[in-house]
PDB file of N, CA and C in Angstrom:
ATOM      1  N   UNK A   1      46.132  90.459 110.467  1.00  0.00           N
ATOM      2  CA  UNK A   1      47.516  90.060 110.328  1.00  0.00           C
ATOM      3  C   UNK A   1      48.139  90.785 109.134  1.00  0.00           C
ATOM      4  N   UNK A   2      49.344  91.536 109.262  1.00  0.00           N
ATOM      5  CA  UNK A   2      50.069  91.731 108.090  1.00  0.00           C
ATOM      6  C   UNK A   2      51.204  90.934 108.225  1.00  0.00           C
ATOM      7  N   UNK A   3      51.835  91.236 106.513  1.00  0.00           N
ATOM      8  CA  UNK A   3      52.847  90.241 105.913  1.00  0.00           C
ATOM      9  C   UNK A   3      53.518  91.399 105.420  1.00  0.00           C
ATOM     10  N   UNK A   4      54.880  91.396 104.945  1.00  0.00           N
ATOM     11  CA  UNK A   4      55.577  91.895 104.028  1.00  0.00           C
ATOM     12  C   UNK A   4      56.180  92.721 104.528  1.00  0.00           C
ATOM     13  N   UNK A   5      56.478  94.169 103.985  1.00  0.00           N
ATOM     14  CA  UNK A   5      56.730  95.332 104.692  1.00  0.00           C
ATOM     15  C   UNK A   5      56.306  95.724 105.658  1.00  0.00           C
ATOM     16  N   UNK A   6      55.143  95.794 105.557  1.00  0.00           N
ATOM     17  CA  UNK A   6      54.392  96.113 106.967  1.00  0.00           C
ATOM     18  C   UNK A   6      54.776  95.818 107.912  1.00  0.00           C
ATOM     19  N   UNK A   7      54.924  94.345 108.274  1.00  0.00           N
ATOM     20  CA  UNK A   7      55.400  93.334 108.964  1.00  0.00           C
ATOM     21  C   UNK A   7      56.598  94.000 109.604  1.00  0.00           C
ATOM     22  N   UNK A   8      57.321  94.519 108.509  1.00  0.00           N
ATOM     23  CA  UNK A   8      58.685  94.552 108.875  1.00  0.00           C
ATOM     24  C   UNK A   8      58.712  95.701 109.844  1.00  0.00           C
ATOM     25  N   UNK A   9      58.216  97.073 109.463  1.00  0.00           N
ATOM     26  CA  UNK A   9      58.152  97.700 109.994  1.00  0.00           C
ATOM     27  C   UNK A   9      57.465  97.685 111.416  1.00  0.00           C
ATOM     28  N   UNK A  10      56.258  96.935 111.293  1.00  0.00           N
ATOM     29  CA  UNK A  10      55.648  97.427 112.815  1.00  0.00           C
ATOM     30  C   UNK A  10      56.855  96.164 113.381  1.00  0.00           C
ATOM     31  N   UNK A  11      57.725  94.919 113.533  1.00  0.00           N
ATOM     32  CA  UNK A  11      58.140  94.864 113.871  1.00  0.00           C
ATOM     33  C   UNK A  11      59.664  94.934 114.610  1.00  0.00           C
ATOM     34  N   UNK A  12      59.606  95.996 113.871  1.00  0.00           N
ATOM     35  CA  UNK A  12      61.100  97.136 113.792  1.00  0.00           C
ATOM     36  C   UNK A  12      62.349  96.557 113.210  1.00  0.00           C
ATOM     37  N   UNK A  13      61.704  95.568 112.140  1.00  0.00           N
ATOM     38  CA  UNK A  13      63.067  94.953 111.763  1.00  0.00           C
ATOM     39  C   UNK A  13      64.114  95.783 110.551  1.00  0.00           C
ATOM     40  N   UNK A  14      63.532  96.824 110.129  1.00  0.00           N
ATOM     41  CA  UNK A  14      63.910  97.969 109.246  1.00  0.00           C
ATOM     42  C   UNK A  14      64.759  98.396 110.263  1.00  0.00           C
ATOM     43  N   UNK A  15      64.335  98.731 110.927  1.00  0.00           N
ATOM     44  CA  UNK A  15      65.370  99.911 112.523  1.00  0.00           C
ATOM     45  C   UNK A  15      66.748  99.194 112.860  1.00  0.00           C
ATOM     46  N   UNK A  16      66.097  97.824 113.000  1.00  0.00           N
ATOM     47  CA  UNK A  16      67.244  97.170 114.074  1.00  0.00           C
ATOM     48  C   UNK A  16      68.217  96.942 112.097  1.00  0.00           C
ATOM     49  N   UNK A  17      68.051  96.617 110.997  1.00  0.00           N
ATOM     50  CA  UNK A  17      68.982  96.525 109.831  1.00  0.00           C
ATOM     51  C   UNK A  17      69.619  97.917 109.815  1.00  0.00           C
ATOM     52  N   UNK A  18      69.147  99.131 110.212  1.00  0.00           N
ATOM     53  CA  UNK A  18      69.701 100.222 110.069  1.00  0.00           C
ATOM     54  C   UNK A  18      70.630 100.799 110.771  1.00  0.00           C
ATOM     55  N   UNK A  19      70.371 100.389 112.162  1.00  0.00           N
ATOM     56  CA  UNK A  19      71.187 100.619 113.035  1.00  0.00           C
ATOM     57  C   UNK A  19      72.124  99.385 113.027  1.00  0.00           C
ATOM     58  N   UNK A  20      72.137  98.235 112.805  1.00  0.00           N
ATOM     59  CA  UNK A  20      73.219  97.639 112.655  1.00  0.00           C
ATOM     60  C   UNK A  20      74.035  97.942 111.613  1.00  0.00           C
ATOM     61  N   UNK A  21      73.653  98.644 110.661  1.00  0.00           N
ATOM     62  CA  UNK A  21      74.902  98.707 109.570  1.00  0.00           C
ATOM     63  C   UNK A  21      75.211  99.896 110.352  1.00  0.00           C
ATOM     64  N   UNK A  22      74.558 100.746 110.444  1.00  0.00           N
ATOM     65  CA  UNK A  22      75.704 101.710 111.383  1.00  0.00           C
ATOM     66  C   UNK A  22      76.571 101.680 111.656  1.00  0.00           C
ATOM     67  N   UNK A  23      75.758 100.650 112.823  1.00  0.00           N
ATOM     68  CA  UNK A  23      77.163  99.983 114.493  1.00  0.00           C
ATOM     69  C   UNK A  23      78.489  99.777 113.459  1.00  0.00           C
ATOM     70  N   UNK A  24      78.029  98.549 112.194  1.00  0.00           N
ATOM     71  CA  UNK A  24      79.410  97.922 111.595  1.00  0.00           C
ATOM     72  C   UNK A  24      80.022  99.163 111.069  1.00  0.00           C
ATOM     73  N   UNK A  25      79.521  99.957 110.470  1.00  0.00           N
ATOM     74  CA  UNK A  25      79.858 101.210 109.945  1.00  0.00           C
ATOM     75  C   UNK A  25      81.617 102.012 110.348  1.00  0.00           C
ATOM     76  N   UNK A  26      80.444 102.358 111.721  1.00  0.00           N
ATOM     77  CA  UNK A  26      81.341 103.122 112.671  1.00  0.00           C
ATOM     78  C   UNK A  26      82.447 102.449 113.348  1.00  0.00           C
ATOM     79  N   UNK A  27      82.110 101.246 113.893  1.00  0.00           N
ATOM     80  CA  UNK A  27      83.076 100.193 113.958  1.00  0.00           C
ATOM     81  C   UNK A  27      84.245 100.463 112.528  1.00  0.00           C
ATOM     82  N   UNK A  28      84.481 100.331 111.955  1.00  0.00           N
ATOM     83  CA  UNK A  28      85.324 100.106 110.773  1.00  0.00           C
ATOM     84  C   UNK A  28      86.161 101.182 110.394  1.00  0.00           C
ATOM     85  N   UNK A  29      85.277 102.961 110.873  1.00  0.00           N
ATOM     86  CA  UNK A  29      85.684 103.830 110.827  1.00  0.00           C
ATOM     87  C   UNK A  29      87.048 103.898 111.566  1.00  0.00           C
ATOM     88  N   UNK A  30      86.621 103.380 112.823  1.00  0.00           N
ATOM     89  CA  UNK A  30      86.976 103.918 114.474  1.00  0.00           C
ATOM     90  C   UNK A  30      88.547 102.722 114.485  1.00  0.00           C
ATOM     91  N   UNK A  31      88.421 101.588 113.512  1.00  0.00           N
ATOM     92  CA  UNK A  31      89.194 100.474 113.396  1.00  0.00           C
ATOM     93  C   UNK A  31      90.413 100.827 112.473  1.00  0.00           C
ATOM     94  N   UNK A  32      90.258 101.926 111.318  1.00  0.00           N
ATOM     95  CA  UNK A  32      90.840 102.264 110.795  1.00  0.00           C
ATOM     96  C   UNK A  32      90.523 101.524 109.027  1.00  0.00           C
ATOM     97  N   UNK A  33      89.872 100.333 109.476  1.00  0.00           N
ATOM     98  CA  UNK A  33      89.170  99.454 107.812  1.00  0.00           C
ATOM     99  C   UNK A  33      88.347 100.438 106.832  1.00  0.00           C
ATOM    100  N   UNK A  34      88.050 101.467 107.161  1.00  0.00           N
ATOM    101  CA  UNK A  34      87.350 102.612 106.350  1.00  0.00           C
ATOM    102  C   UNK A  34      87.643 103.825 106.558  1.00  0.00           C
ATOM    103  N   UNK A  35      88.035 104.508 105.364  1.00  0.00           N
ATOM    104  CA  UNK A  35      88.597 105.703 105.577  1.00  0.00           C
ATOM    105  C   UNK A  35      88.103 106.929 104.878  1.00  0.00           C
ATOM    106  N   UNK A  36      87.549 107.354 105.781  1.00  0.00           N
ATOM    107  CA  UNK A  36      86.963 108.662 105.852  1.00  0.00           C
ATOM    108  C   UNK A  36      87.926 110.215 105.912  1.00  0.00           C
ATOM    109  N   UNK A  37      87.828 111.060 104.600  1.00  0.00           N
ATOM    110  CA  UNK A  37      88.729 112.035 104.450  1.00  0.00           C
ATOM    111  C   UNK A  37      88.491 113.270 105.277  1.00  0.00           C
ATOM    112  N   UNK A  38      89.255 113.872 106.233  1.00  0.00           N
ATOM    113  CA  UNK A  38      89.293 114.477 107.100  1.00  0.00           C
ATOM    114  C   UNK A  38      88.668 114.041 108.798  1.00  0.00           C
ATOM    115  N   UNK A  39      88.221 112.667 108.797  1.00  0.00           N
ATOM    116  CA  UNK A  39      87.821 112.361 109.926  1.00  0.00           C
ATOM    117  C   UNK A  39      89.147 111.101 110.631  1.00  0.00           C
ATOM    118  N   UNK A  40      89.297 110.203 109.366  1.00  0.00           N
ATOM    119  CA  UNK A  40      90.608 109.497 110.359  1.00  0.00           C
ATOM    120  C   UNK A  40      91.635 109.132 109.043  1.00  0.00           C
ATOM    121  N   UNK A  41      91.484 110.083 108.274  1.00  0.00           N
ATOM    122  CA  UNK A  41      92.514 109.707 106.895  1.00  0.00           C
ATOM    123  C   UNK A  41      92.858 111.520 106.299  1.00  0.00           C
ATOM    124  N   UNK A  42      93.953 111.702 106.150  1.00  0.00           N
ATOM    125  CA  UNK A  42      94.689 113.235 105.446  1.00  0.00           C
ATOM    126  C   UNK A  42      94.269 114.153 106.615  1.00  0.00           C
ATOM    127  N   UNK A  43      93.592 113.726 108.143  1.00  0.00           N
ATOM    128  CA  UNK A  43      93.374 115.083 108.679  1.00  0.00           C
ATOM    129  C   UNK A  43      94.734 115.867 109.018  1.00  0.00           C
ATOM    130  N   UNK A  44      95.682 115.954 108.078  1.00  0.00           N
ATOM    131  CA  UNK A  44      96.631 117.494 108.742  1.00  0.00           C
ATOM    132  C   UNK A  44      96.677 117.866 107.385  1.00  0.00           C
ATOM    133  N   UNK A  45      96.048 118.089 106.783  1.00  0.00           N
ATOM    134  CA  UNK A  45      96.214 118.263 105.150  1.00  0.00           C
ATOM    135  C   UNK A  45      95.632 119.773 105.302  1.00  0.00           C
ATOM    136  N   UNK A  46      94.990 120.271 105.925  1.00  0.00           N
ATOM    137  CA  UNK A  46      94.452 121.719 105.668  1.00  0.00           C
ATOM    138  C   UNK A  46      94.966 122.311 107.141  1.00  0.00           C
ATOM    139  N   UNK A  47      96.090 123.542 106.449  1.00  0.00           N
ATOM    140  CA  UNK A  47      97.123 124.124 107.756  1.00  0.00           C
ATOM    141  C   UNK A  47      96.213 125.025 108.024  1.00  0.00           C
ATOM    142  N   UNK A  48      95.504 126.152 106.930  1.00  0.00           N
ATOM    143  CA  UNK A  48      94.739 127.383 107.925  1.00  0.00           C
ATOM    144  C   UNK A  48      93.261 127.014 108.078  1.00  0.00           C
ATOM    145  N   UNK A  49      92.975 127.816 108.803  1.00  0.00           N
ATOM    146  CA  UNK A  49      91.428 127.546 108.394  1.00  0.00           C
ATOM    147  C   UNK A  49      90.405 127.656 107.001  1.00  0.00           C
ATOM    148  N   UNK A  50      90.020 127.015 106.733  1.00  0.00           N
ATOM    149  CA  UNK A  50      88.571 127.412 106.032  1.00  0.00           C
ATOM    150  C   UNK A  50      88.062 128.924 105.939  1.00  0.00           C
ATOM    151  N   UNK A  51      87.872 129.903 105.111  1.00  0.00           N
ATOM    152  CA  UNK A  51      87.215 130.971 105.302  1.00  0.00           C
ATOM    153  C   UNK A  51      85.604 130.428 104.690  1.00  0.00           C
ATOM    154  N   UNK A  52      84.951 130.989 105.979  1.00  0.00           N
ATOM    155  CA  UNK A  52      83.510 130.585 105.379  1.00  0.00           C
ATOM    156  C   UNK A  52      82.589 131.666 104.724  1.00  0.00           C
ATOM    157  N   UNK A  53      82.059 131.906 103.882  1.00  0.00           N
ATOM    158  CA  UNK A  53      80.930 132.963 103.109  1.00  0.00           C
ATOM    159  C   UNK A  53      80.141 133.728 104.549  1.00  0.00           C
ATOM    160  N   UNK A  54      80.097 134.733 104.645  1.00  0.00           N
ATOM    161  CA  UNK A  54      79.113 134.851 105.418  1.00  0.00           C
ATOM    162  C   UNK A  54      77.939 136.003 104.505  1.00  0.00           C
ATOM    163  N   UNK A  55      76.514 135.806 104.807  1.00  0.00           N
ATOM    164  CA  UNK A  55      75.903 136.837 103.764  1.00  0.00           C
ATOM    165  C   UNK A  55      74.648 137.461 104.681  1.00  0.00           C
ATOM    166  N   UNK A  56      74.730 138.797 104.084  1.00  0.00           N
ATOM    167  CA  UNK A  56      74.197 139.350 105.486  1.00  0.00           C
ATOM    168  C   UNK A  56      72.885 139.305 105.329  1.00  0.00           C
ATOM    169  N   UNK A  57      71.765 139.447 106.599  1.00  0.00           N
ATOM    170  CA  UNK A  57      70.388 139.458 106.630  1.00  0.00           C
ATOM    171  C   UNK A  57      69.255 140.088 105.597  1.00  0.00           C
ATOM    172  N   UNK A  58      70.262 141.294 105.169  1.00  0.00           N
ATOM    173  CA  UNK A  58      69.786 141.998 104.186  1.00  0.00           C
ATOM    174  C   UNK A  58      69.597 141.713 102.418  1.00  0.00           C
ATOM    175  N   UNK A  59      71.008 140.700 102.672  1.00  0.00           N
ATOM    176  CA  UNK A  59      71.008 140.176 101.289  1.00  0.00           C
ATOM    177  C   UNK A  59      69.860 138.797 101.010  1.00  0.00           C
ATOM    178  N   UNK A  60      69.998 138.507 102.019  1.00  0.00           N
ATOM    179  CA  UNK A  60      69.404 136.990 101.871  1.00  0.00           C
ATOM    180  C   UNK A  60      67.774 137.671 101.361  1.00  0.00           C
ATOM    181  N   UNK A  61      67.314 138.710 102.168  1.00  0.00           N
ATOM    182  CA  UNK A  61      65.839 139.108 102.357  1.00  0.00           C
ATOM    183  C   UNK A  61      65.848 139.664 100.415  1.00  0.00           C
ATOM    184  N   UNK A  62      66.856 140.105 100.228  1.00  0.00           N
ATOM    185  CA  UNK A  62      66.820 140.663  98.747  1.00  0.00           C
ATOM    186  C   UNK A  62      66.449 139.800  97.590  1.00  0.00           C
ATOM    187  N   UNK A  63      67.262 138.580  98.322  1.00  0.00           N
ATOM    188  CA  UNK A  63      67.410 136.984  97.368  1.00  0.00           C
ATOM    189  C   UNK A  63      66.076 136.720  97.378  1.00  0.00           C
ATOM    190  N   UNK A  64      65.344 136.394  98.377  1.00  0.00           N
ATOM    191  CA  UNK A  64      63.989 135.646  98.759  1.00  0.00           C
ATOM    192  C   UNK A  64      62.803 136.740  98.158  1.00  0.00           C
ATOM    193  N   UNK A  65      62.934 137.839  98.123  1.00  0.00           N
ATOM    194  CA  UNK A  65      62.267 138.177  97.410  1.00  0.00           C
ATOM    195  C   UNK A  65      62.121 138.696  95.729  1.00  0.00           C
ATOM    196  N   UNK A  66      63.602 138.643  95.708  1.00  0.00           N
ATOM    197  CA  UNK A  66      63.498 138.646  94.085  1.00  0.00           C
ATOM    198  C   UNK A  66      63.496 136.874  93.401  1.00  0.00           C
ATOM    199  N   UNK A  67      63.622 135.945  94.518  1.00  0.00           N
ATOM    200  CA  UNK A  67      62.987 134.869  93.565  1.00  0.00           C
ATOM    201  C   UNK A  67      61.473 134.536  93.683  1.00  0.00           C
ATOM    202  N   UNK A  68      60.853 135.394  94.528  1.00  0.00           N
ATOM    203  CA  UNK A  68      59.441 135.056  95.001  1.00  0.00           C
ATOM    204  C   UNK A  68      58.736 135.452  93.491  1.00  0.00           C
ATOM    205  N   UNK A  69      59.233 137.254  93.340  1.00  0.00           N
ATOM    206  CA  UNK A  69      59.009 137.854  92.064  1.00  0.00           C
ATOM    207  C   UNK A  69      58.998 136.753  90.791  1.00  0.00           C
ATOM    208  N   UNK A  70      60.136 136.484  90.872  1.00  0.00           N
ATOM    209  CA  UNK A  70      60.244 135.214  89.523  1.00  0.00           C
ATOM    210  C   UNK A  70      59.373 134.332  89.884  1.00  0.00           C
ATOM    211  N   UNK A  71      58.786 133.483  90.256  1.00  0.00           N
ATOM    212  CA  UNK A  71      57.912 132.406  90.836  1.00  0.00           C
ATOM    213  C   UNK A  71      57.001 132.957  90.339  1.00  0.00           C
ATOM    214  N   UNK A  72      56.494 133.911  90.854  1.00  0.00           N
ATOM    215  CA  UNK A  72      54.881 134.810  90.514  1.00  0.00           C
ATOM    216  C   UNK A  72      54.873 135.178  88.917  1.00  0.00           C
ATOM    217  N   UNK A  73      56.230 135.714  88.309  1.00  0.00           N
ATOM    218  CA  UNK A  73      55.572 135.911  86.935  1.00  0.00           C
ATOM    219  C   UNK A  73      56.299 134.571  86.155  1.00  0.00           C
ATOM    220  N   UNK A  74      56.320 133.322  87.122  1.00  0.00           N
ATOM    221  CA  UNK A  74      56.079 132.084  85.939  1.00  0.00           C
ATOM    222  C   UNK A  74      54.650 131.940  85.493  1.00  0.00           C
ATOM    223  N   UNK A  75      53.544 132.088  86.150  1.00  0.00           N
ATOM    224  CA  UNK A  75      52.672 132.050  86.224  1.00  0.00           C
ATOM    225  C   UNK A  75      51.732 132.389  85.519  1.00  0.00           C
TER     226      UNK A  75
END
């Protein structure tokens, strides 16, 4: 027999507390009682798009190995 946490878990009562705050969560969102910025509160606030970073394959491979370098002579 377990008690305590254990308990809780093998009887999924962690899951079912998690997913109910959710449910109320999203409920509240969707109700308008919680307001979430750019999902149901200021969304016309940004007219153009976003420009996003893009960095090319080559750079990234440059990054990863000049911090590998650093890693190795912490050492």
């Amino acid at each position: 027999m377990t008690g305590g946490i254990l308990r809780g878990i093998e009887d999924g009562w962690f899951m079912a507390e998690i997913a109910e705050a959710a449910f109320v969560y999203q409920q509240k969102v969707e109700q308008g009682e919680k307001k979430v910025v750019g999902v149901n509160s200021h969304t016309g606030t940004v007219g153009t798009p976003v420009e996003i970073l893009r960095v090319s394959h080559e750079v990234e491979r440059d990054q990863v190995a000049d911090l590998g370098r650093r890693r190795a002579g912490r050492a």
